[in-house]
C-alpha atoms as a PDB file:
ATOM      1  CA  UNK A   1       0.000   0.000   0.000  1.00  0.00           C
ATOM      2  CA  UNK A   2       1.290   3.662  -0.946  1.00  0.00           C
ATOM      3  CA  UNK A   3       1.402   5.788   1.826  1.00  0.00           C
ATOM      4  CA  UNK A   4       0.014   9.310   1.616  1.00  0.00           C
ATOM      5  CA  UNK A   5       2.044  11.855   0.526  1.00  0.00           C
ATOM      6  CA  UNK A   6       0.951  14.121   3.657  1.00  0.00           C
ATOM      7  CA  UNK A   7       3.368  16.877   2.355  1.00  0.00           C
ATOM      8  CA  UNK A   8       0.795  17.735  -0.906  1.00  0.00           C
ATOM      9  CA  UNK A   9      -2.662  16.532   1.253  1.00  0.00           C
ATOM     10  CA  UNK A  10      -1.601  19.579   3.957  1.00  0.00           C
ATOM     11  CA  UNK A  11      -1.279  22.394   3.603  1.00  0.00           C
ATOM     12  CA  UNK A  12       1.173  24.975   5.131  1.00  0.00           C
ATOM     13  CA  UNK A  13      -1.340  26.733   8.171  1.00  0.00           C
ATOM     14  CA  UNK A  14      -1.910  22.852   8.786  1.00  0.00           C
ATOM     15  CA  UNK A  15       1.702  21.641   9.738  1.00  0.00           C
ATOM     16  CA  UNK A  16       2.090  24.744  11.298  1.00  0.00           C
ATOM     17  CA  UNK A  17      -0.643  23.450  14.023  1.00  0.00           C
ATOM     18  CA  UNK A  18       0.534  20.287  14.098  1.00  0.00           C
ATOM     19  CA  UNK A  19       4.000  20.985  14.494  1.00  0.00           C
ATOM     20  CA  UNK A  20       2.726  23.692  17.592  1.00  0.00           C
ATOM     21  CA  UNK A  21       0.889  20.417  18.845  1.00  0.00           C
ATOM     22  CA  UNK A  22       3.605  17.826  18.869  1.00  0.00           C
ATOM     23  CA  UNK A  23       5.631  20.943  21.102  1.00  0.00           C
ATOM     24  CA  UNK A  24       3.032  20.538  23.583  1.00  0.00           C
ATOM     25  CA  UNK A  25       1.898  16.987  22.933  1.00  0.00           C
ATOM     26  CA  UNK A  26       4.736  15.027  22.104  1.00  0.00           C
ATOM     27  CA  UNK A  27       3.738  11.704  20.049  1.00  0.00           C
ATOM     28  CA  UNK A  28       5.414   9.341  22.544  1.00  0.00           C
ATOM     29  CA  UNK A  29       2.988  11.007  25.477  1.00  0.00           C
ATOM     30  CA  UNK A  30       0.516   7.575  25.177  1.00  0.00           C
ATOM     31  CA  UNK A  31       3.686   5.997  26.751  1.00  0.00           C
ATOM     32  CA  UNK A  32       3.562   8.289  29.641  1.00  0.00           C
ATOM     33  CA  UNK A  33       1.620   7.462  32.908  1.00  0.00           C
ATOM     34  CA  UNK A  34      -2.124   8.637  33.241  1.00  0.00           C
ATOM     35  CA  UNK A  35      -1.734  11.390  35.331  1.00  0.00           C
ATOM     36  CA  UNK A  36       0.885  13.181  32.886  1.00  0.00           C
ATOM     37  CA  UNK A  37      -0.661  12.272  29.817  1.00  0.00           C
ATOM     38  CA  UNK A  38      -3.729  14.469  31.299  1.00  0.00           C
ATOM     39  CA  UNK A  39      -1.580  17.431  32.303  1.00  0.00           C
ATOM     40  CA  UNK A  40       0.298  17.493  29.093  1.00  0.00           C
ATOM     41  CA  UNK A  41      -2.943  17.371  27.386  1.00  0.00           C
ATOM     42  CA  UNK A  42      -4.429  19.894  30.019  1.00  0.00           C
ATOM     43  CA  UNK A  43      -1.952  22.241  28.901  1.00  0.00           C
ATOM     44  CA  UNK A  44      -1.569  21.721  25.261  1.00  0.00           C
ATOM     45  CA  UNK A  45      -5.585  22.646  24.772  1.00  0.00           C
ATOM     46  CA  UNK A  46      -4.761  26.306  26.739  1.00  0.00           C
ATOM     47  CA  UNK A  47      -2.379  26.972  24.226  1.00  0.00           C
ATOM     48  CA  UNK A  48      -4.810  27.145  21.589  1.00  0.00           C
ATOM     49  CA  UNK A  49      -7.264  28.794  24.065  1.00  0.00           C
ATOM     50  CA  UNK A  50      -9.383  31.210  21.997  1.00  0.00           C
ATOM     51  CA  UNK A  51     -11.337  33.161  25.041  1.00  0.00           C
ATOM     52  CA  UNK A  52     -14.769  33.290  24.977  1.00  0.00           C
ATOM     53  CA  UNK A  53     -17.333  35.083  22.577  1.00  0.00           C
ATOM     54  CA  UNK A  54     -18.944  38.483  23.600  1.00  0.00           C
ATOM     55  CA  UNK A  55     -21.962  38.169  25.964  1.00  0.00           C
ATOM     56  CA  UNK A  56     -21.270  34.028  26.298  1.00  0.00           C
ATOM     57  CA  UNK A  57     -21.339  33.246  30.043  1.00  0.00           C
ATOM     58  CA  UNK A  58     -20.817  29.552  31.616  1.00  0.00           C
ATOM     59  CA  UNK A  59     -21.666  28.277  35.038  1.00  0.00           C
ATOM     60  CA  UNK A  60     -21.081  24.691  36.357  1.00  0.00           C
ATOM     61  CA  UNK A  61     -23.817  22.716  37.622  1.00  0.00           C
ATOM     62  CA  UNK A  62     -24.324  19.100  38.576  1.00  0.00           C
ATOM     63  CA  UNK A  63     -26.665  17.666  35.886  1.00  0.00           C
ATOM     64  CA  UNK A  64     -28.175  13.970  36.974  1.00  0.00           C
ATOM     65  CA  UNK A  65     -25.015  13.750  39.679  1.00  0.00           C
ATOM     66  CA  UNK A  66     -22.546  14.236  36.361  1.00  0.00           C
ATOM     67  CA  UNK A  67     -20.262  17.254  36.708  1.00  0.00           C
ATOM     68  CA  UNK A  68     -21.166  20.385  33.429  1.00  0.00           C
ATOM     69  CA  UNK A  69     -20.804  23.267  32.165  1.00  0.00           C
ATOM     70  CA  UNK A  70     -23.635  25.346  31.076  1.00  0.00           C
ATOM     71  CA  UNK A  71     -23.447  28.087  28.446  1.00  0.00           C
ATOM     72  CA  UNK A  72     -26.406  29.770  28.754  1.00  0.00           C
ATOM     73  CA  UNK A  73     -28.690  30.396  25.656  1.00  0.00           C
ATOM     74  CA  UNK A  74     -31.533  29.645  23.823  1.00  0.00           C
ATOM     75  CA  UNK A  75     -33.499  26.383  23.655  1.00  0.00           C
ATOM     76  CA  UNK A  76     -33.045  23.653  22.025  1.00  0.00           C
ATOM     77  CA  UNK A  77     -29.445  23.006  24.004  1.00  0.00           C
ATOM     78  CA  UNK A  78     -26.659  21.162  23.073  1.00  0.00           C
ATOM     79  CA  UNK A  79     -25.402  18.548  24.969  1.00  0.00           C
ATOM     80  CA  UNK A  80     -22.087  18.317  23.712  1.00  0.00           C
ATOM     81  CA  UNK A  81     -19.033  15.242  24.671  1.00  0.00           C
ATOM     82  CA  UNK A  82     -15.743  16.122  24.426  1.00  0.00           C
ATOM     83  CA  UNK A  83     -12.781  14.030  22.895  1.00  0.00           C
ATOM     84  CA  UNK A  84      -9.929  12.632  24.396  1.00  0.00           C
ATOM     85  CA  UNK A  85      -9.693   8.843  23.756  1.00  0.00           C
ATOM     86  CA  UNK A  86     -12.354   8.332  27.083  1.00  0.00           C
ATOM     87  CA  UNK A  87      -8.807   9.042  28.690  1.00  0.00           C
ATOM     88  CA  UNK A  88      -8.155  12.907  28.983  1.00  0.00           C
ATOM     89  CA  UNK A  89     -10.319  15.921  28.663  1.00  0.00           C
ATOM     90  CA  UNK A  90     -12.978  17.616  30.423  1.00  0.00           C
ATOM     91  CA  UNK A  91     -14.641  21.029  30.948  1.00  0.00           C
ATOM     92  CA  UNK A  92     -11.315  22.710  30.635  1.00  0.00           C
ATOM     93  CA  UNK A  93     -10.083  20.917  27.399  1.00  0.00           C
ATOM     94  CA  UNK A  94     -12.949  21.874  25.381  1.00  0.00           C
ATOM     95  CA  UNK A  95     -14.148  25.323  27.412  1.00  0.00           C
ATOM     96  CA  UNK A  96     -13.500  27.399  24.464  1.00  0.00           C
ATOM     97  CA  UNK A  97     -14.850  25.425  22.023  1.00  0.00           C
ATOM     98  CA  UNK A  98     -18.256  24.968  23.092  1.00  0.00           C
ATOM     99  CA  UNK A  99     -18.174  28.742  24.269  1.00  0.00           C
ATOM    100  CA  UNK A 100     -18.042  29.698  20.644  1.00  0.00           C
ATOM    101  CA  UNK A 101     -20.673  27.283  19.551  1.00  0.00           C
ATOM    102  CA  UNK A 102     -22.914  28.703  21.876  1.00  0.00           C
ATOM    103  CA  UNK A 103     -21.203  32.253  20.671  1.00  0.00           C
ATOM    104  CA  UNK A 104     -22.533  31.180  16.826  1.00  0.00           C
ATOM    105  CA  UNK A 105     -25.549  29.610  17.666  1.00  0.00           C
ATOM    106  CA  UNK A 106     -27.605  31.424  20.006  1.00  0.00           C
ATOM    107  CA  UNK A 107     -28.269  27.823  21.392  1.00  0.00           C
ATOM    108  CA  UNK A 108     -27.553  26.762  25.293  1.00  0.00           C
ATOM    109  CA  UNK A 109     -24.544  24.423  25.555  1.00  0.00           C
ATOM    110  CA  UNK A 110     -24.179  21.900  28.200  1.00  0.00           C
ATOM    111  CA  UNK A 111     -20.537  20.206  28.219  1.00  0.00           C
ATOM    112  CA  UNK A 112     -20.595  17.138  30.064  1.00  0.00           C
ATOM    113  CA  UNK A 113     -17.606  16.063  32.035  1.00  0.00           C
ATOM    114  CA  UNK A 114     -17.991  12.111  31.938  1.00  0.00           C
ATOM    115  CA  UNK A 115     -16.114   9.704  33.759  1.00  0.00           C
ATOM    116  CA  UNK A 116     -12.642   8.912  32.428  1.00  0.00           C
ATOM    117  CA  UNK A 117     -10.942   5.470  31.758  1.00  0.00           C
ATOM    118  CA  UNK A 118      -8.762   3.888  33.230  1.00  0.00           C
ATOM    119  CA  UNK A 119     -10.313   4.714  36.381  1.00  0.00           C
ATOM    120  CA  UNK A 120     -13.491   4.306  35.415  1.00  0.00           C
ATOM    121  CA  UNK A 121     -14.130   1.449  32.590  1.00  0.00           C
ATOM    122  CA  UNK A 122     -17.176   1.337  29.777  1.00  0.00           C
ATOM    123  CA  UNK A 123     -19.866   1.617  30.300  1.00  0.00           C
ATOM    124  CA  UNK A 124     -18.927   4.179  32.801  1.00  0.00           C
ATOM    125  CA  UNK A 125     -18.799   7.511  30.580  1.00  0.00           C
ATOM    126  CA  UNK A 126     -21.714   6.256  28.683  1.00  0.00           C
ATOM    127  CA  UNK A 127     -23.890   6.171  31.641  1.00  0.00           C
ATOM    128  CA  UNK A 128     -22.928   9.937  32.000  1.00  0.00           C
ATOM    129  CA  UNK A 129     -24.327  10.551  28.961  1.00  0.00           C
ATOM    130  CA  UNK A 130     -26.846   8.977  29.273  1.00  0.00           C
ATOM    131  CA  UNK A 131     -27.832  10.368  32.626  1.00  0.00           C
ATOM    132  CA  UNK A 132     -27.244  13.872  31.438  1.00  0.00           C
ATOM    133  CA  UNK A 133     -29.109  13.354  28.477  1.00  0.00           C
ATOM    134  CA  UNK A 134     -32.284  11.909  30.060  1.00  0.00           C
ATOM    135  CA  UNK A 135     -32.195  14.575  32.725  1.00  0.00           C
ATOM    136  CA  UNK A 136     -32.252  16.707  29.665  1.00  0.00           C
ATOM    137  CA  UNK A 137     -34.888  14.918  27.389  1.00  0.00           C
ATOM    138  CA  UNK A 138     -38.050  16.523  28.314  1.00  0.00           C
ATOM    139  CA  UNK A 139     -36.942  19.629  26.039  1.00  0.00           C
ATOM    140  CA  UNK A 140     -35.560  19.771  23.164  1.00  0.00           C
ATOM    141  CA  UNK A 141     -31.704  18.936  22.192  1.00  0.00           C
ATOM    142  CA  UNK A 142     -29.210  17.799  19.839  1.00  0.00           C
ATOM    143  CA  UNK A 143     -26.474  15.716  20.650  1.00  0.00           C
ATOM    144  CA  UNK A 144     -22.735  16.640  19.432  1.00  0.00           C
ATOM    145  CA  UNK A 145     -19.375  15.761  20.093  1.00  0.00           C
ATOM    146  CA  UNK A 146     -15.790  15.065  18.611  1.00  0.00           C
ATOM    147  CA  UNK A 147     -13.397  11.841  18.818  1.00  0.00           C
ATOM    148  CA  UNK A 148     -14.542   9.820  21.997  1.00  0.00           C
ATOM    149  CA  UNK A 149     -16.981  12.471  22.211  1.00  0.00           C
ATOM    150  CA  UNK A 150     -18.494  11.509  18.590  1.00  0.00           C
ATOM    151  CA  UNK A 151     -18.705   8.086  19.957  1.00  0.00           C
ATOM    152  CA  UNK A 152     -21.014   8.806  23.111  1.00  0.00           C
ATOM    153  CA  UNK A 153     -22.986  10.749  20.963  1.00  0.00           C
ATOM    154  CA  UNK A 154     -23.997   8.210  18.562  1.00  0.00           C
ATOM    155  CA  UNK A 155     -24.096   5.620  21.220  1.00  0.00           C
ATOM    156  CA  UNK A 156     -26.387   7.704  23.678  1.00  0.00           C
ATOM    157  CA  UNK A 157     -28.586   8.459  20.394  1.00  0.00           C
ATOM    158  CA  UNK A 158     -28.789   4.489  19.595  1.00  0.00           C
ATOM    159  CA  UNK A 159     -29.249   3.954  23.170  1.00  0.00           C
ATOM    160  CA  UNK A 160     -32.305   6.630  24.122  1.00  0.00           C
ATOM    161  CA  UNK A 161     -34.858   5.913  20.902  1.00  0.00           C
ATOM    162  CA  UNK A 162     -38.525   5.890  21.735  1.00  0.00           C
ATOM    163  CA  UNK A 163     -37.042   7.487  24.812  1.00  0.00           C
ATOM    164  CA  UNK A 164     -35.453  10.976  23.759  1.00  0.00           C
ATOM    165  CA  UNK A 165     -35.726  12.423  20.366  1.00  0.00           C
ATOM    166  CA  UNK A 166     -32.845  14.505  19.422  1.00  0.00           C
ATOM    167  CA  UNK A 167     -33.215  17.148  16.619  1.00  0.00           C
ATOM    168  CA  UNK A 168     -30.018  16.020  15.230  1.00  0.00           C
ATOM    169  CA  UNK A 169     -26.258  14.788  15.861  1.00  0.00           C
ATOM    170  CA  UNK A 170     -23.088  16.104  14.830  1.00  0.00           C
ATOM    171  CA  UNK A 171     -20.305  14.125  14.518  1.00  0.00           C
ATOM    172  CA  UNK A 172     -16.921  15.898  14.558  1.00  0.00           C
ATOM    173  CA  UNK A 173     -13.910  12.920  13.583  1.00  0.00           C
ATOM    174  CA  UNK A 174     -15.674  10.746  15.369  1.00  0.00           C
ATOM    175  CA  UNK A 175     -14.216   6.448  16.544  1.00  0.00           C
ATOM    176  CA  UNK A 176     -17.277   4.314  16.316  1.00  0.00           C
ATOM    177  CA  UNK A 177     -15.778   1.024  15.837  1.00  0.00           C
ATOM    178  CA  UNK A 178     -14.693   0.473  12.471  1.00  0.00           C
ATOM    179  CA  UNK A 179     -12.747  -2.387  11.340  1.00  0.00           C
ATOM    180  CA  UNK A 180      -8.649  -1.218  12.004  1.00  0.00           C
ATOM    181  CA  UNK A 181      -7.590  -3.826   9.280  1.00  0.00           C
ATOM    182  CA  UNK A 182      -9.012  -1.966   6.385  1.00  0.00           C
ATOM    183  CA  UNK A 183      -9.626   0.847   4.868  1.00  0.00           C
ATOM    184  CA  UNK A 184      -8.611   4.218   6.032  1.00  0.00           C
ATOM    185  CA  UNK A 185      -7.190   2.443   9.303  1.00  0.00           C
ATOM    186  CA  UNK A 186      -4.238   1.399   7.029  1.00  0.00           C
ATOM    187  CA  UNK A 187      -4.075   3.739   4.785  1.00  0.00           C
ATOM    188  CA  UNK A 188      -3.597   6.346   7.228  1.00  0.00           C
ATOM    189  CA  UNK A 189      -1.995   4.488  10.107  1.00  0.00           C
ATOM    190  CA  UNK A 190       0.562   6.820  10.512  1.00  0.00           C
ATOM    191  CA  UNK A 191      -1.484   9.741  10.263  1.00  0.00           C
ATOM    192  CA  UNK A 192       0.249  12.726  12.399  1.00  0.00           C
ATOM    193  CA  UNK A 193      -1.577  13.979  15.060  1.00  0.00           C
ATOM    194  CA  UNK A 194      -3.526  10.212  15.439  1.00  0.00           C
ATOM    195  CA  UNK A 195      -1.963   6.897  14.507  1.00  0.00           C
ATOM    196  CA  UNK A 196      -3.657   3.471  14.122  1.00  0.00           C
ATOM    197  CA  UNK A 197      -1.592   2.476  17.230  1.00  0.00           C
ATOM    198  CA  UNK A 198      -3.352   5.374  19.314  1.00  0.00           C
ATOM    199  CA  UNK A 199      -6.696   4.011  18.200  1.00  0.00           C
ATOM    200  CA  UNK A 200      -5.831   0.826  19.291  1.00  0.00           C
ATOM    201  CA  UNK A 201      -4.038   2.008  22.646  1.00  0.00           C
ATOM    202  CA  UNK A 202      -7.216   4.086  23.529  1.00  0.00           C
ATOM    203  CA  UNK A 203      -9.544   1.198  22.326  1.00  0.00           C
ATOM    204  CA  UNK A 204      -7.566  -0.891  24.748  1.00  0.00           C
ATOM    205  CA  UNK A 205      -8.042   1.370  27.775  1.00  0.00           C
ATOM    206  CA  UNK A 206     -10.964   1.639  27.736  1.00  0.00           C
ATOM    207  CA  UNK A 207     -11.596  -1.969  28.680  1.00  0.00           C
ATOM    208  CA  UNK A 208      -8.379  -1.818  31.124  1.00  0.00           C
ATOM    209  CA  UNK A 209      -6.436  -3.590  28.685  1.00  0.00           C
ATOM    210  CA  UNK A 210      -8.840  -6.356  27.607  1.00  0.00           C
ATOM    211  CA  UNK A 211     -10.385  -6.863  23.957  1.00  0.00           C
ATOM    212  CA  UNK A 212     -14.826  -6.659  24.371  1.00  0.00           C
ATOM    213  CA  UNK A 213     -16.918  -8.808  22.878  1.00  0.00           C
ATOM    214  CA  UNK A 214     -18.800  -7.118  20.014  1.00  0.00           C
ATOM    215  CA  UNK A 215     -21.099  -4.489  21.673  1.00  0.00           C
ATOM    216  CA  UNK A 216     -22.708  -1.253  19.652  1.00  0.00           C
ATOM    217  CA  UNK A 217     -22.911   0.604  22.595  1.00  0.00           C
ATOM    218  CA  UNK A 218     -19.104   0.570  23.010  1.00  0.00           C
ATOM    219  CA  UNK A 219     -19.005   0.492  18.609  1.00  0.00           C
ATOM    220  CA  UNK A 220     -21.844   2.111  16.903  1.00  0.00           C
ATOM    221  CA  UNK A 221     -21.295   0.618  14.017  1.00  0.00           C
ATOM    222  CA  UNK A 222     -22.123  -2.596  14.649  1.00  0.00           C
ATOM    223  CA  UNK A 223     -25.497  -2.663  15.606  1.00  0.00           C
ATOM    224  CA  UNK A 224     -27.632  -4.446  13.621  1.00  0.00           C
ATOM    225  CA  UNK A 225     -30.583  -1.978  13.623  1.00  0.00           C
ATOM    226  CA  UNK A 226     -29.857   1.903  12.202  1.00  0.00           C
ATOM    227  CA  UNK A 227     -33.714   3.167  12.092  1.00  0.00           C
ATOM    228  CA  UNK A 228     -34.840   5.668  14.042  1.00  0.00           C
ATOM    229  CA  UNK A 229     -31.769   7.739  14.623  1.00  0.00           C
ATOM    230  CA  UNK A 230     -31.563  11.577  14.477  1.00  0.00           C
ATOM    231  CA  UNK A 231     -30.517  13.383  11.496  1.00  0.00           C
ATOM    232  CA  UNK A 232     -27.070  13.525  11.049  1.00  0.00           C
ATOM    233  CA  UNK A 233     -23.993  15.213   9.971  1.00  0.00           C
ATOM    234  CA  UNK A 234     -21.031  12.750  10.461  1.00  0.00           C
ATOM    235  CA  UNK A 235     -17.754  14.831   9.319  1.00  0.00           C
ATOM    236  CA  UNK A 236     -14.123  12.875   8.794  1.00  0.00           C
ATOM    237  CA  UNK A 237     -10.901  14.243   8.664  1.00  0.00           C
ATOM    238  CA  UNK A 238      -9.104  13.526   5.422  1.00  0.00           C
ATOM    239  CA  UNK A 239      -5.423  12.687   6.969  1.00  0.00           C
ATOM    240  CA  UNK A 240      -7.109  10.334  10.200  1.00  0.00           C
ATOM    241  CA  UNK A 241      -7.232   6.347  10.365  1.00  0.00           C
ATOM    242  CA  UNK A 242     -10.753   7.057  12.146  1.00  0.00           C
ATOM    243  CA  UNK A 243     -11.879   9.024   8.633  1.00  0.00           C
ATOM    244  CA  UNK A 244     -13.867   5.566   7.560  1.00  0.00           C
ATOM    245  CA  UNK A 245     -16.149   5.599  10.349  1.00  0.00           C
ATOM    246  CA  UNK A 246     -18.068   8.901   9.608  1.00  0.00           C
ATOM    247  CA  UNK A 247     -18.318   7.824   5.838  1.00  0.00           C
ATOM    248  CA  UNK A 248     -19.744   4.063   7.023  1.00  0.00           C
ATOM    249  CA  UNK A 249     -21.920   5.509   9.719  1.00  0.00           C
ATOM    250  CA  UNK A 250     -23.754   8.093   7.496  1.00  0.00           C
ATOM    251  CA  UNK A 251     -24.261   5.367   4.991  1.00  0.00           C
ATOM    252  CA  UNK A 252     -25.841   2.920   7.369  1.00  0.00           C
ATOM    253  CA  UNK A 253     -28.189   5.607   8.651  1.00  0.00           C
ATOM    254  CA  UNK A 254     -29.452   6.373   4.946  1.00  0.00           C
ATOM    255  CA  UNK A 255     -29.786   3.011   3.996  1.00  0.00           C
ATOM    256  CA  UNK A 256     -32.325   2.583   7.048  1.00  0.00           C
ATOM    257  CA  UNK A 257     -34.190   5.317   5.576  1.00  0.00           C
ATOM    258  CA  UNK A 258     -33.082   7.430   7.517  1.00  0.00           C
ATOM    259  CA  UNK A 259     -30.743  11.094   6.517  1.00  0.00           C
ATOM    260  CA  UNK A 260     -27.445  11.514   7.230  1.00  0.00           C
ATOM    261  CA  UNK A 261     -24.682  13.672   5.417  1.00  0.00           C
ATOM    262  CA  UNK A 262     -20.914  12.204   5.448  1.00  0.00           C
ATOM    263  CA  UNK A 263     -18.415  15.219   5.279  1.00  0.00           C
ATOM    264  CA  UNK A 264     -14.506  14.445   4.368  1.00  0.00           C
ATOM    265  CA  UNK A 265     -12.849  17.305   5.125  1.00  0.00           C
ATOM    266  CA  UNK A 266      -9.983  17.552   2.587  1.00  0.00           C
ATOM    267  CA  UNK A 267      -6.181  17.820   4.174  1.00  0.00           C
ATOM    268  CA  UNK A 268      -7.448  18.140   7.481  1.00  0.00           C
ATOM    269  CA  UNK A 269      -6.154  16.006  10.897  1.00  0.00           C
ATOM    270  CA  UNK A 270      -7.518  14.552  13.487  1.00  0.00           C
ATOM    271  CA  UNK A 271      -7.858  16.995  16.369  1.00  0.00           C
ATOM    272  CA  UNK A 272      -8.509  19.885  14.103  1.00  0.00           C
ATOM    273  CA  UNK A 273     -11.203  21.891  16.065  1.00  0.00           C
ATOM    274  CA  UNK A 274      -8.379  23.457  17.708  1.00  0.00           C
ATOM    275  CA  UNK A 275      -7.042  25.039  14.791  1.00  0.00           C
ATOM    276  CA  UNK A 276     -10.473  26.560  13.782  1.00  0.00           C
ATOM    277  CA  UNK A 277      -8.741  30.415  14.387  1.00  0.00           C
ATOM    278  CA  UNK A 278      -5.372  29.503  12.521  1.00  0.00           C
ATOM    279  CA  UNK A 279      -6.125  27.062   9.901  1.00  0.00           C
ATOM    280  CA  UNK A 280      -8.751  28.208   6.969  1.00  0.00           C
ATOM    281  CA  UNK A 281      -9.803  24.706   6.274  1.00  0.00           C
ATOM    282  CA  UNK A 282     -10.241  24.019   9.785  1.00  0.00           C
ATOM    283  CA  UNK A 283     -12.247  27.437  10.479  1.00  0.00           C
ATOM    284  CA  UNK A 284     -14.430  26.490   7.353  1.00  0.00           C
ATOM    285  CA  UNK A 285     -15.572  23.058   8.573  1.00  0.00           C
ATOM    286  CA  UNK A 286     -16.431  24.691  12.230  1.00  0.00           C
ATOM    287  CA  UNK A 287     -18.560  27.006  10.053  1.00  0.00           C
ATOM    288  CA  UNK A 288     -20.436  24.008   8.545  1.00  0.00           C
ATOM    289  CA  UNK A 289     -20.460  22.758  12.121  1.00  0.00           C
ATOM    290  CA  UNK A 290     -22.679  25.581  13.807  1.00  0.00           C
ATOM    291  CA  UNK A 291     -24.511  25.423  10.725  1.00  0.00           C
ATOM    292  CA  UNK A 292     -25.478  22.208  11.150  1.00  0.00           C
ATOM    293  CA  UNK A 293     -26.680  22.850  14.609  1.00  0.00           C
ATOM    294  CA  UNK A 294     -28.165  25.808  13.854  1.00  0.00           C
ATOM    295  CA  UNK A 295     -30.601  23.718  10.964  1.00  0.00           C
ATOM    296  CA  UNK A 296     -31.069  20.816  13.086  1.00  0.00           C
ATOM    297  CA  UNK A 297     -32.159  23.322  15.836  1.00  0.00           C
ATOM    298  CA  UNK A 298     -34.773  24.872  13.299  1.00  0.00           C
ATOM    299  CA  UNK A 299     -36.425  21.531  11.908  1.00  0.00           C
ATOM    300  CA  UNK A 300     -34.059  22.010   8.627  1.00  0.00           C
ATOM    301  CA  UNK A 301     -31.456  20.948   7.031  1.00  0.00           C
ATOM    302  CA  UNK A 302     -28.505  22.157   6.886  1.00  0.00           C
ATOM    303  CA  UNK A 303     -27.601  24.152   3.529  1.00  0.00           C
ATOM    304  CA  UNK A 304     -23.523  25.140   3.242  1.00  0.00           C
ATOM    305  CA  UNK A 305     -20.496  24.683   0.685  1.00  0.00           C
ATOM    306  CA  UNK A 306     -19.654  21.502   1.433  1.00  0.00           C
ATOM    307  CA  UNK A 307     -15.449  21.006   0.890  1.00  0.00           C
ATOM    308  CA  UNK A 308     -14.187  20.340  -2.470  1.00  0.00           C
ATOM    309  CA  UNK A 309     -12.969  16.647  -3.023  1.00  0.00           C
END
């Protein structure tokens, strides 16, 4: 198999965020105990800190005994799961982030700050979500999240029908399970910013070390039945071994009769919401992002340039 030629698929802005990443988030930091994996993380996200938006507040609240943050706005909210391999991240990592989609929307935000593995194995951050998302249910939400956070998403959606009807999911990069022997798994197994080995690695720890039996609500993807799920955008970064997932998961939901939109985001990495203020491509996918929620919110959806290919 020919590897990519990364140098042509990225563009300059790009490196430059991924070289400022690998400064603060070396690519040998998976090697590094738990605790220091988190702070180096911890710190890495402040670096690309953007502030908040004018007139965007947040408070922290306790939300079904899970710890949030609330961005106060208009209904319907946005319960939003943040990435981090179900190892680091929290209210801090992605503060800014869902400031500014509360900044674009108008719409309430509520962060939730799940339980984190190893400490606390599957179904353990699941349950969060699902606990903050049934606490939630009785008005109406979408669902959103990137990386890990992609994955509770989809599996709290799968999880709540006939229980909670979300006005829509978004997707950001997100690991639902795919098969890692095929596809974009190997052809972009030594993607920078995410490698195949990560996937696996965070996979692993999730399970303290121990390979689950099948299961869709730890893998999305495989369950059997894909009716009834909100509309979706599911959006993949082009230079990511996770980049099948989106594009398998939006199929599944359409062939169910359902409507889902797969985005590939050309030349873009895993990780790349942090680069939405210093990388074009980047700033032009969180634009289809807020869009997105902004349609789902309305009953619509969403119109935007999609990427080229």
């Amino acid at each position: 198999m020919t590897a990519p030629d990364y140098q042509s698929l990225i563009d300059a802005p790009t490196w430059e965020f991924i070289r400022a990443t690998d400064a603060a988030y070396p690519p040998d930091t998976a090697s590094l105990s738990i605790a220091d994996q988190r702070a180096i993380y911890d710190r890495m996200c402040r670096i690309f800190f953007r502030g908040y938006p004018e007139g965007v507040t947040a408070e922290d609240r306790r939300i079904a005994g899970v710890p949030c943050r609330v961005y106060p706005g208009a209904l319907p909210r946005v319960v939003y799961f943040h990435g981090g391999g179900f190892v680091v991240g929290g209210l801090h990592s992605h503060d800014d982030v869902c400031a500014e989609i509360r900044g674009r929307t108008g719409l309430e935000v509520v962060s939730v700050d799940y339980r984190l593995s190893p400490e606390h194995r599957h179904p353990a951050a699941l349950d969060d979500a699902l606990a903050v998302t049934r606490a939630l249910g009785a008005e109406p939400l979408l669902l959103a999240g990137d990386s890990a956070g992609g994955n509770l998403a989809a599996a709290t959606a799968h999880a709540l029908r006939g229980e909670v009807a979300p006005l829509g999911q978004v997707l950001i990069y997100p690991g639902l399970g795919g098969d890692r022997d095929a596809g974009s798994s190997l052809t972009h197994a030594h993607a920078p910013m995410l490698t195949r080995d990560d996937v696996i690695f965070y996979a692993g720890i999730r399970h303290g070390g121990e390979i689950p039996d099948p299961d869709p609500s730890v893998s999305p993807l495989l369950d059997p039945d894909f009716t009834g799920l909100p509309p979706t955008l599911a959006l993949s970064a082009e230079c990511d071994p996770l980049a099948d997932d989106a594009m398998h998961y939006a199929g599944r939901i359409n062939a169910a009769g359902g409507r889902a939109l797969w985005l590939k985001e050309p030349g873009l990495v895993h990780g790349y919401l942090r680069a939405r203020a210093s990388v074009p491509r980047a700033s032009a996918s969180f634009t289809r992002i807020v869009t997105a929620l902004s349609a789902f919110a309305n009953g619509d959806w969403p119109i935007f340039e999609e990427p080229a290919p």
